[in-house]
Protein backbone atom coordinates (compact mmCIF):
# COMPACT_ATOMS: atom_id res chain seq x y z
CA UNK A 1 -25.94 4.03 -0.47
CA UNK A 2 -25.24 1.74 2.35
CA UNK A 3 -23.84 -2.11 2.09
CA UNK A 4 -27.38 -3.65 2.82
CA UNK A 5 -28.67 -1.61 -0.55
CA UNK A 6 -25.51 -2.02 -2.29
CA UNK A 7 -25.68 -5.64 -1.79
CA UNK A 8 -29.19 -5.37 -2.40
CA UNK A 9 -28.97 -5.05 -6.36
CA UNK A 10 -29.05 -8.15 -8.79
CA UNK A 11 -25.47 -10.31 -9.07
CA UNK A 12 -22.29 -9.68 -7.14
CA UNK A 13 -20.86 -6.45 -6.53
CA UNK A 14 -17.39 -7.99 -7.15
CA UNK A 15 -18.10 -10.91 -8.41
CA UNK A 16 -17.96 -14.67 -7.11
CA UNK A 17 -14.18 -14.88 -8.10
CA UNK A 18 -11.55 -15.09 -5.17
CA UNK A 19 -9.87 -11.93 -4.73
CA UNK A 20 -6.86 -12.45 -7.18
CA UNK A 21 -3.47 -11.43 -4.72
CA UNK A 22 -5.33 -14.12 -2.37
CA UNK A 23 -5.41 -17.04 -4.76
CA UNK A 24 -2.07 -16.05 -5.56
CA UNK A 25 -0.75 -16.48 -2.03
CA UNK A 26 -3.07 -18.73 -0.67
CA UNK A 27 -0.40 -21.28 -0.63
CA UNK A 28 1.25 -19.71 2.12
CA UNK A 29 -1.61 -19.70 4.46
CA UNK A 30 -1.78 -22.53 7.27
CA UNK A 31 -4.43 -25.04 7.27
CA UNK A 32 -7.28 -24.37 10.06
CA UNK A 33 -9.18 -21.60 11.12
CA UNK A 34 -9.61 -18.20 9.14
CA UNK A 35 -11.25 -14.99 9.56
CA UNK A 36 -12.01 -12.62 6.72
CA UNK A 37 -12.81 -9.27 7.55
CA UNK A 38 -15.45 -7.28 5.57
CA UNK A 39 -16.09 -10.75 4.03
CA UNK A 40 -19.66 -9.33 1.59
CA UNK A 41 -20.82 -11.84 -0.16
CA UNK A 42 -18.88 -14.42 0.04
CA UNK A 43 -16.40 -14.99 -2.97
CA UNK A 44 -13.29 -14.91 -0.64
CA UNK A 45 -14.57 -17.30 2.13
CA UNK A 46 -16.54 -19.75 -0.10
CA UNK A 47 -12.82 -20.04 -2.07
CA UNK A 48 -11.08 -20.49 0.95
CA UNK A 49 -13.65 -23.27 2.23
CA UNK A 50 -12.90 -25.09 -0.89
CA UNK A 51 -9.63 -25.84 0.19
CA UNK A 52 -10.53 -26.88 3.35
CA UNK A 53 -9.97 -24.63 5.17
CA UNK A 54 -12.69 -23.80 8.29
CA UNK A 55 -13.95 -20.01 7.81
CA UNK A 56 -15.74 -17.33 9.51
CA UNK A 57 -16.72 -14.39 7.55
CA UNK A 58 -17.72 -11.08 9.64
CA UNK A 59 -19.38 -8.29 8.14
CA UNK A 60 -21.72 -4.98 8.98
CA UNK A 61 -24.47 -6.59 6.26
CA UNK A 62 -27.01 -8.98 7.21
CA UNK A 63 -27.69 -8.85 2.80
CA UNK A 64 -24.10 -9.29 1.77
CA UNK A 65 -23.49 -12.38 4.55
CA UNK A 66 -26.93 -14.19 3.09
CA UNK A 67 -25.90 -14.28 -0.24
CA UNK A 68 -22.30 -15.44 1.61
CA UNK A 69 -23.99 -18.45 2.97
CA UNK A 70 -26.19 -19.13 -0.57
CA UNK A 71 -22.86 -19.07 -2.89
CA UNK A 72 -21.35 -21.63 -0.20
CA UNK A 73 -24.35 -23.99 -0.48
CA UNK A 74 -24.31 -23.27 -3.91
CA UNK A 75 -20.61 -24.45 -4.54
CA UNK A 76 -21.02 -26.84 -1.88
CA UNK A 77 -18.94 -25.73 1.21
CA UNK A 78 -19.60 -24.65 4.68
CA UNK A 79 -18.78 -21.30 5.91
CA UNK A 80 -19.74 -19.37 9.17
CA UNK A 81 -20.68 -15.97 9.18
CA UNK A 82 -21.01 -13.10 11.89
CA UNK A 83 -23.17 -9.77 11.31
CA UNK A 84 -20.65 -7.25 13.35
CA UNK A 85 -19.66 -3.77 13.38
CA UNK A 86 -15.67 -4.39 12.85
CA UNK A 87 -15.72 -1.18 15.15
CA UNK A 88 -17.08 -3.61 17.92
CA UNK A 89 -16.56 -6.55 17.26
CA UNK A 90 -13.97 -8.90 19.37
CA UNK A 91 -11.04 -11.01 17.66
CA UNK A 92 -9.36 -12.89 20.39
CA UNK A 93 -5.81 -13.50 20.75
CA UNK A 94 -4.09 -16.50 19.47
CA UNK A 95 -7.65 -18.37 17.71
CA UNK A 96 -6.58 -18.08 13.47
CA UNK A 97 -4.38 -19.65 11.60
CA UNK A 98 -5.23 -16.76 8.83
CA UNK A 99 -6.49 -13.44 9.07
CA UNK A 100 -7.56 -12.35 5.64
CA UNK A 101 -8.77 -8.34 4.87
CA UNK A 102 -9.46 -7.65 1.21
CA UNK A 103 -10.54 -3.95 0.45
CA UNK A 104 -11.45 -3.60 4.23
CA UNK A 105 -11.71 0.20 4.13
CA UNK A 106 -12.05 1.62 7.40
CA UNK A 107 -11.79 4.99 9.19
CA UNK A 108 -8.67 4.96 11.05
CA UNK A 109 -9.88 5.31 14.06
CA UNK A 110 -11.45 1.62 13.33
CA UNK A 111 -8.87 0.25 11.32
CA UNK A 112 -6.08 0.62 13.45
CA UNK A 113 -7.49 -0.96 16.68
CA UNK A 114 -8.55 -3.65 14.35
CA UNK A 115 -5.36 -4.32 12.95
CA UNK A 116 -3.64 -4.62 16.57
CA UNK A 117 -6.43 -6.84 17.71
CA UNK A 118 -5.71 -8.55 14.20
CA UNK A 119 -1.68 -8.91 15.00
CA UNK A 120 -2.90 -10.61 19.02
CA UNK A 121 -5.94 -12.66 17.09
CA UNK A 122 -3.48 -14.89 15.05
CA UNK A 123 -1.72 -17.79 16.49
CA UNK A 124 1.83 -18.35 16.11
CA UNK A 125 2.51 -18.87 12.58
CA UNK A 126 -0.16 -17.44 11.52
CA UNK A 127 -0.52 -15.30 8.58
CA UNK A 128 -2.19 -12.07 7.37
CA UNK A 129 -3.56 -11.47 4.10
CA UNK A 130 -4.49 -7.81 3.22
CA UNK A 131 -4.79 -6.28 -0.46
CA UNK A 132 -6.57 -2.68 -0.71
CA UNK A 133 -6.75 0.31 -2.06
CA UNK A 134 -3.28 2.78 -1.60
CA UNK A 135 -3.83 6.77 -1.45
CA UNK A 136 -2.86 7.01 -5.08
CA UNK A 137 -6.08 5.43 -6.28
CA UNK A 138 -7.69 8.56 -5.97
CA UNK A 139 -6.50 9.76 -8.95
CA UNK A 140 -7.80 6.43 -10.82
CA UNK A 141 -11.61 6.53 -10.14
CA UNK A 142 -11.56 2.48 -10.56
CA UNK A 143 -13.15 2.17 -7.18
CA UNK A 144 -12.74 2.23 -3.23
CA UNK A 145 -13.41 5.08 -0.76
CA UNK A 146 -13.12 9.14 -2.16
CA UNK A 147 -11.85 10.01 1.53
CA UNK A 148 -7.90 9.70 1.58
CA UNK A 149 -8.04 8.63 4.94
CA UNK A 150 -9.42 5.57 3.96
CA UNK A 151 -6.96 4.50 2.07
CA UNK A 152 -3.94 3.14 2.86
CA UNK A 153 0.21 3.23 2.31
CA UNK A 154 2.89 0.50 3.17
CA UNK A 155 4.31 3.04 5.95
CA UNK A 156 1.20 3.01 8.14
CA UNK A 157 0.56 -0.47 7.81
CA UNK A 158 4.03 -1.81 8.58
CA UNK A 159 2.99 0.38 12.28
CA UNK A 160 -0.46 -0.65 12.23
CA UNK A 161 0.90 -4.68 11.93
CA UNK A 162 4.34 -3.98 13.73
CA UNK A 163 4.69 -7.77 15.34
CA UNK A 164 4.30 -8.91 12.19
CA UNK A 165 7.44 -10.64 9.69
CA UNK A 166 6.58 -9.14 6.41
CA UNK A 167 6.89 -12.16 3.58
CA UNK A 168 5.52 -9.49 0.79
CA UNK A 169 5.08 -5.82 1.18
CA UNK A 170 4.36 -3.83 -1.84
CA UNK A 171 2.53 -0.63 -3.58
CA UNK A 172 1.87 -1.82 -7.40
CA UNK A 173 -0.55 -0.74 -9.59
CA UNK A 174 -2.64 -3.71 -11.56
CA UNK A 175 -6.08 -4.35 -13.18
CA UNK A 176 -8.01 -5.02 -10.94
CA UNK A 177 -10.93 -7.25 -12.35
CA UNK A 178 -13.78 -7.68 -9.54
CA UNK A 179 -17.38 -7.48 -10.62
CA UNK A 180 -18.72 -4.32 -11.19
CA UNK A 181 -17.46 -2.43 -7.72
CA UNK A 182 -13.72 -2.97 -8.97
CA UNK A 183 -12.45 -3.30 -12.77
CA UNK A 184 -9.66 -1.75 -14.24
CA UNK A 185 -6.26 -0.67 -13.13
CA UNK A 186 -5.66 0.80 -9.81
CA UNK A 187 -2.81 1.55 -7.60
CA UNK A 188 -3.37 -1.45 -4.41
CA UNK A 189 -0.96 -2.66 -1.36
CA UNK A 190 -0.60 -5.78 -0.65
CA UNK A 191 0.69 -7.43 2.65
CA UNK A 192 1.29 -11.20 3.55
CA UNK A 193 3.05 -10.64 7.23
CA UNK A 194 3.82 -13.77 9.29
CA UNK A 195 3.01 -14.00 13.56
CA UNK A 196 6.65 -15.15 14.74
CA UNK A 197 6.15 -18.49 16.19
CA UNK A 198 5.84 -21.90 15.06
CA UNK A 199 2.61 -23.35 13.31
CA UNK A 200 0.96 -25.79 15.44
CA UNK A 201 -1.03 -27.18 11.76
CA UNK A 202 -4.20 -25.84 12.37
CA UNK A 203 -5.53 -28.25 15.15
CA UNK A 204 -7.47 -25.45 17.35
């Protein structure tokens, strides 16, 4: 099944709740302008816009991003979206205040270009937001890719991000509680890394 069918079915695959390591964090985030990689339908970005902050949502679905743009006018908030390949698609130095990738699970060969362009794409002071699936969840069948190379540890990460301060770097294992496409516990990393640099307030 690809995205477009997945996010084809009735309801939200992982519900219209912000992802729960975000909300928990989001305080650390910069006002201004935020990118959210492999964004779906929406539940992270329409959250975000609620606290004002200005965001663009890129993702390979044209289905997922139109329900994105429905929950927004729904809750009454603007977001922007892009239909991209993440393999293709350009994030240019120094333009977000926040870079945000939750369960962005990506070959390496695409993930690891994207998280250098990721590290150049965030201005100084700038922060980036990542919570996903480690290589233990395999053994929890909870959710998120059956290839092990899609998952990810804290040791390629902190190489994938080097340039990055890490605030918060951790393997843990929690319940995960996400619509249907993620419930119960799992074994996740999460990252909140920091571009060195002071925080012009979000003004770009």
């Amino acid at each position: 099944m690809n995205w477009d069918e997945r996010y084809s079915e009735p309801g939200f695959t992982y519900g219209t709740a912000p992802n729960e390591f975000l909300v928990s964090i989001v305080d650390r985030i910069p006002q201004g302008k935020i990118l959210s990689l492999a964004e779906g339908e929406g539940r992270n970005a329409v959250y975000l816009a609620s606290l004002g902050y200005r965001v663009t949502g890129i993702d390979g679905s044209e289905v997922g991003l139109r329900k994105a743009v429905d929950l927004a006018m729904e809750r009454g908030v603007a977001i922007t979206t892009i239909h991209a390949d993440l393999s293709e698609f350009v994030i240019k130095p120094g333009q977000w205040d926040g870079i945000i990738a939750c369960y962005c699970h990506l070959h390496p060969a695409i993930r690891i270009p994207l998280h250098r362009a990721a590290v150049q794409g965030l201005a100084p002071g700038g922060v980036f937001v990542l919570e996903a699936f480690s290589k233990e969840q395999l053994a929890y069948g909870t959710g998120g890719p059956k290839s092990l190379d899609m998952l990810m540890s804290l040791d390629e990460l902190e190489r994938e991000l080097a340039g990055l301060e890490f605030v918060h770097a951790v393997q843990i294992e929690r319940q995960v509680r996400e619509g249907r496409g993620h419930t119960g516990p799992a074994s996740v990393v999460q990252i909140l890394a920091v571009k060195p640099g002071v925080c012009e307030g979000g003004y770009r």
